[in-house]
N, C-alpha and C. Protein backbone atom coordinates (compact mmCIF):
# COMPACT_ATOMS: atom_id res chain seq x y z
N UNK A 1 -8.49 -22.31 9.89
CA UNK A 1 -8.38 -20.89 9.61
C UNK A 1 -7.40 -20.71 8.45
N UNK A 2 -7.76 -19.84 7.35
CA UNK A 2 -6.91 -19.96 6.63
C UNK A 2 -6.06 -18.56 6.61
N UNK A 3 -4.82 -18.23 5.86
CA UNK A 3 -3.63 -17.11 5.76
C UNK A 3 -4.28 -16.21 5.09
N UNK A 4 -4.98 -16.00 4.67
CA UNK A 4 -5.45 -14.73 3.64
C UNK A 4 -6.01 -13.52 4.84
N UNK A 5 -5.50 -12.66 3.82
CA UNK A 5 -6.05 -11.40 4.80
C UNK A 5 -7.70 -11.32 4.64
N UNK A 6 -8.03 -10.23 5.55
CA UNK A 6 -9.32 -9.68 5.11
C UNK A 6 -9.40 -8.07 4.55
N UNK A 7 -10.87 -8.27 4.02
CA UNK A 7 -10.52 -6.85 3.44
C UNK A 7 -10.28 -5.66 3.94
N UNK A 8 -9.12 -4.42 3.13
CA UNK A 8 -8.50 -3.80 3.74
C UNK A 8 -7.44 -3.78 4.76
N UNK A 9 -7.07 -5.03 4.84
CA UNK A 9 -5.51 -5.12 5.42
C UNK A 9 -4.49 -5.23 4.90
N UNK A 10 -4.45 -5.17 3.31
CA UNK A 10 -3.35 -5.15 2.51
C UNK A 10 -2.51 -6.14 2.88
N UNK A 11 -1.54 -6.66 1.90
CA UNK A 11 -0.85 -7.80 1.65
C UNK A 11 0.49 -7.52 1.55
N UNK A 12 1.59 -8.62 1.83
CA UNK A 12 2.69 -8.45 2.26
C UNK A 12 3.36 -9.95 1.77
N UNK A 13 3.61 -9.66 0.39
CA UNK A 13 4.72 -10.96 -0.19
C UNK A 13 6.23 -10.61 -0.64
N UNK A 14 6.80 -11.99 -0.90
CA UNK A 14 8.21 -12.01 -1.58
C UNK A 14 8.07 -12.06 -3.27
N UNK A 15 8.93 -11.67 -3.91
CA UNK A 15 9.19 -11.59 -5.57
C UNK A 15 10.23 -12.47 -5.45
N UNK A 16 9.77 -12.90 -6.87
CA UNK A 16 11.12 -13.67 -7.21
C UNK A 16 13.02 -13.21 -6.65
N UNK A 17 12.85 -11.88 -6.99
CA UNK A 17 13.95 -11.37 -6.93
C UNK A 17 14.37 -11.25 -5.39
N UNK A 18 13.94 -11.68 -4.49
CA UNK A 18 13.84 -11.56 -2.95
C UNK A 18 13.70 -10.58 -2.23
N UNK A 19 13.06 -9.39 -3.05
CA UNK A 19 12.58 -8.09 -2.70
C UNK A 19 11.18 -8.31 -1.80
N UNK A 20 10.78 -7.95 -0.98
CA UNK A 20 9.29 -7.97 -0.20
C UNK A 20 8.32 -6.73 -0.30
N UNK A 21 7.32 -6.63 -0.66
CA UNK A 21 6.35 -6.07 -0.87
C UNK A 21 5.18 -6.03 -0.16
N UNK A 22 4.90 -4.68 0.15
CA UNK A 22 3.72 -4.58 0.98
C UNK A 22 2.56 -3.63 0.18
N UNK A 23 1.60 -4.27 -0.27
CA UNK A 23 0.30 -3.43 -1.02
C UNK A 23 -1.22 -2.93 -0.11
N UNK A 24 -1.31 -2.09 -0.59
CA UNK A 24 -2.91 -1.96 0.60
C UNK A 24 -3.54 -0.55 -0.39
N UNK A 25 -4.71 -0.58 -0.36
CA UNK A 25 -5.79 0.20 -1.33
C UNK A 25 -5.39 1.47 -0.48
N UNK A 26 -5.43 3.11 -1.16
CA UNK A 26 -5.26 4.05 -0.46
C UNK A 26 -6.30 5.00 -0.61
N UNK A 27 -7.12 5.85 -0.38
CA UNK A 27 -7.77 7.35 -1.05
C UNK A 27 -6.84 8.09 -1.95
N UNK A 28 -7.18 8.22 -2.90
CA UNK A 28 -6.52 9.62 -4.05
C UNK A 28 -7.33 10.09 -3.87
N UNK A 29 -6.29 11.42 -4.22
CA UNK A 29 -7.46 12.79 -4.48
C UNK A 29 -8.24 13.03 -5.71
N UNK A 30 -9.22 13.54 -5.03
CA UNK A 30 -10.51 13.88 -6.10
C UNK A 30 -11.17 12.91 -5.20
N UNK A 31 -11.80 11.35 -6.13
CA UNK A 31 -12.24 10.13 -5.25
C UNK A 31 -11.49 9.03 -5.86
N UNK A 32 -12.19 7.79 -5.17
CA UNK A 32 -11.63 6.57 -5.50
C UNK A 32 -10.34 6.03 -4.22
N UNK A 33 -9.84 5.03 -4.62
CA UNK A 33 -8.71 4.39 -4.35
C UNK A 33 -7.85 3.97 -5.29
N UNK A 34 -6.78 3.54 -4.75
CA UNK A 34 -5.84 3.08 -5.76
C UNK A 34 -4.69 1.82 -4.86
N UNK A 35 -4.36 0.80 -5.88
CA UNK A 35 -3.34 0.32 -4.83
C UNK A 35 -1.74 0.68 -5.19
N UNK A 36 -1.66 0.84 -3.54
CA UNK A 36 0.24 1.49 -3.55
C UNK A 36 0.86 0.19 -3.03
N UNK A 37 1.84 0.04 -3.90
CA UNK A 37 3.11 -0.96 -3.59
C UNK A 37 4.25 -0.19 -2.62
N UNK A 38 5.32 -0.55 -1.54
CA UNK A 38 6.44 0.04 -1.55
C UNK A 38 6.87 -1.37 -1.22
N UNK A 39 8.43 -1.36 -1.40
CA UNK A 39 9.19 -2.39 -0.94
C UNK A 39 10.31 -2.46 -0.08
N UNK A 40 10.89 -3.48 0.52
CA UNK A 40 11.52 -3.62 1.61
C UNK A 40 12.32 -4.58 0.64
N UNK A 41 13.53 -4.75 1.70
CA UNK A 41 14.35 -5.87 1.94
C UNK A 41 14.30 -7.25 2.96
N UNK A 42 13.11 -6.93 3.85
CA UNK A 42 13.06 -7.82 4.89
C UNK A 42 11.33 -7.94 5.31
N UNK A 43 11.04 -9.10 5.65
CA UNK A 43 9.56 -9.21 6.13
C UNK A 43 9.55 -8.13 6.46
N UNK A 44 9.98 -7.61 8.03
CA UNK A 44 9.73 -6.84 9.23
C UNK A 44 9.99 -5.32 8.21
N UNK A 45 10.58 -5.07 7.63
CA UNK A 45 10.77 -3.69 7.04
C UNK A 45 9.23 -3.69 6.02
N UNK A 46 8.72 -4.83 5.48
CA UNK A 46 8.06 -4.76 4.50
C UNK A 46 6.37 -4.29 5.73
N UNK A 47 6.51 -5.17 6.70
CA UNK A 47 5.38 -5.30 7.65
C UNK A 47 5.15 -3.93 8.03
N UNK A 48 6.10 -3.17 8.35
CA UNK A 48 6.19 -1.73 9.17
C UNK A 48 5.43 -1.01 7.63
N UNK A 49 6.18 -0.81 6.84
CA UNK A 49 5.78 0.11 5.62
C UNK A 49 4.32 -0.42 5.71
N UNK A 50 3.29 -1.18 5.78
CA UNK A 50 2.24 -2.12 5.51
C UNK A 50 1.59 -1.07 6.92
N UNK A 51 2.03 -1.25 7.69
CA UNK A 51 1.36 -0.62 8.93
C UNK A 51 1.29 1.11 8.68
N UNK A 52 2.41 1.73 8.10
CA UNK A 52 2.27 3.19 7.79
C UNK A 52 1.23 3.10 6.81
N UNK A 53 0.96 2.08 5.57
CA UNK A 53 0.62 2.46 4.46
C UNK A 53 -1.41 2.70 5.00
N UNK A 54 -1.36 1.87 5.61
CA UNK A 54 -2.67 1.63 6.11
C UNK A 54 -3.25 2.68 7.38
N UNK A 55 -2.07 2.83 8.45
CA UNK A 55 -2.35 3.91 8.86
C UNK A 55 -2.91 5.30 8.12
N UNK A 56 -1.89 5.79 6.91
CA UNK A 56 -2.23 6.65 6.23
C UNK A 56 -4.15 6.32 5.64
N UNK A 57 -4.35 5.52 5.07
CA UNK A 57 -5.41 5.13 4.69
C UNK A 57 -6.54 5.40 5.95
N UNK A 58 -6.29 5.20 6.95
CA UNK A 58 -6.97 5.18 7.91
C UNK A 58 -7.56 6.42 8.05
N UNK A 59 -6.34 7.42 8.46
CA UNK A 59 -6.42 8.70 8.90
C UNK A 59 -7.09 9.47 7.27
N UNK A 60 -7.31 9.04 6.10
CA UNK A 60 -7.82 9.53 4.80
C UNK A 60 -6.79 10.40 4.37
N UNK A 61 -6.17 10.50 4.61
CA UNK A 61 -4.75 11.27 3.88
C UNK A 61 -4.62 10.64 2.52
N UNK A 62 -4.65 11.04 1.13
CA UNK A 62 -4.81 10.90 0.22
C UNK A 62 -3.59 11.13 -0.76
N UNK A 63 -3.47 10.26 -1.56
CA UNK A 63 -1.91 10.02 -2.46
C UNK A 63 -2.17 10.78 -3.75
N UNK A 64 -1.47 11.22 -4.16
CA UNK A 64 -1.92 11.85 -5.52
C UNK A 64 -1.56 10.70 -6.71
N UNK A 65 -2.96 11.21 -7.92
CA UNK A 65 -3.16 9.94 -8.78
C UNK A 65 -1.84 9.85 -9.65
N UNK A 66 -1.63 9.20 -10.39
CA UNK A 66 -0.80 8.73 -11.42
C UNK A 66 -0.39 9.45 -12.38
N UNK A 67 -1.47 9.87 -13.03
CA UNK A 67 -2.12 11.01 -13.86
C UNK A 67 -1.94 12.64 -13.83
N UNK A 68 -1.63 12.79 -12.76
CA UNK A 68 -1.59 14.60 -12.09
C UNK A 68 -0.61 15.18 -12.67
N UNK A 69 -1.19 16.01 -12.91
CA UNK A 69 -0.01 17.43 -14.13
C UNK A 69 0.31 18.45 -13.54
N UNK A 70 0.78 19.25 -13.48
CA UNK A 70 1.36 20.68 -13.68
C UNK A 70 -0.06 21.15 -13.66
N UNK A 71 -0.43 20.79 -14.52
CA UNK A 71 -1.83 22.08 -15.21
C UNK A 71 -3.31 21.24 -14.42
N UNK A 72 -3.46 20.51 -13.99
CA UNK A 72 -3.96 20.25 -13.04
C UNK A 72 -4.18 20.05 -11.64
């Protein structure tokens, strides 16, 4: 069996800098997805954020894009 996730469970590594990172694809508004990073200091802090991030995804609660203005 190998370590890799499957799809849609988002991923959870270390950086050089010993920061931990948890990524997972989300809904933006309008359509599409996008992937959101947040980071931790510790596996277990990085794992939890990984579990909200995906929860959110779950429930379709949607992040606003990158892009979004004032006037939009």
């Amino acid at each position: 069996m190998s370590g890799r996730n499957l799809n849609n469970e988002g991923s959870v590594y270390q950086r050089k800098d010993g920061r931990w990172v948890a990524a997972a694809y989300l809904p933006i508004v309008g359509a599409g997805t996008k992937r959101v990073h947040v980071y931790a200091k510790t596996l277990a802090e990085a794992n939890t954020k990984l579990r909200e991030l995906l929860d959110r995804a779950e429930k379709n609660i949607p992040v606003a894009p990158a892009s979004l203005t004032i006037k939009a």
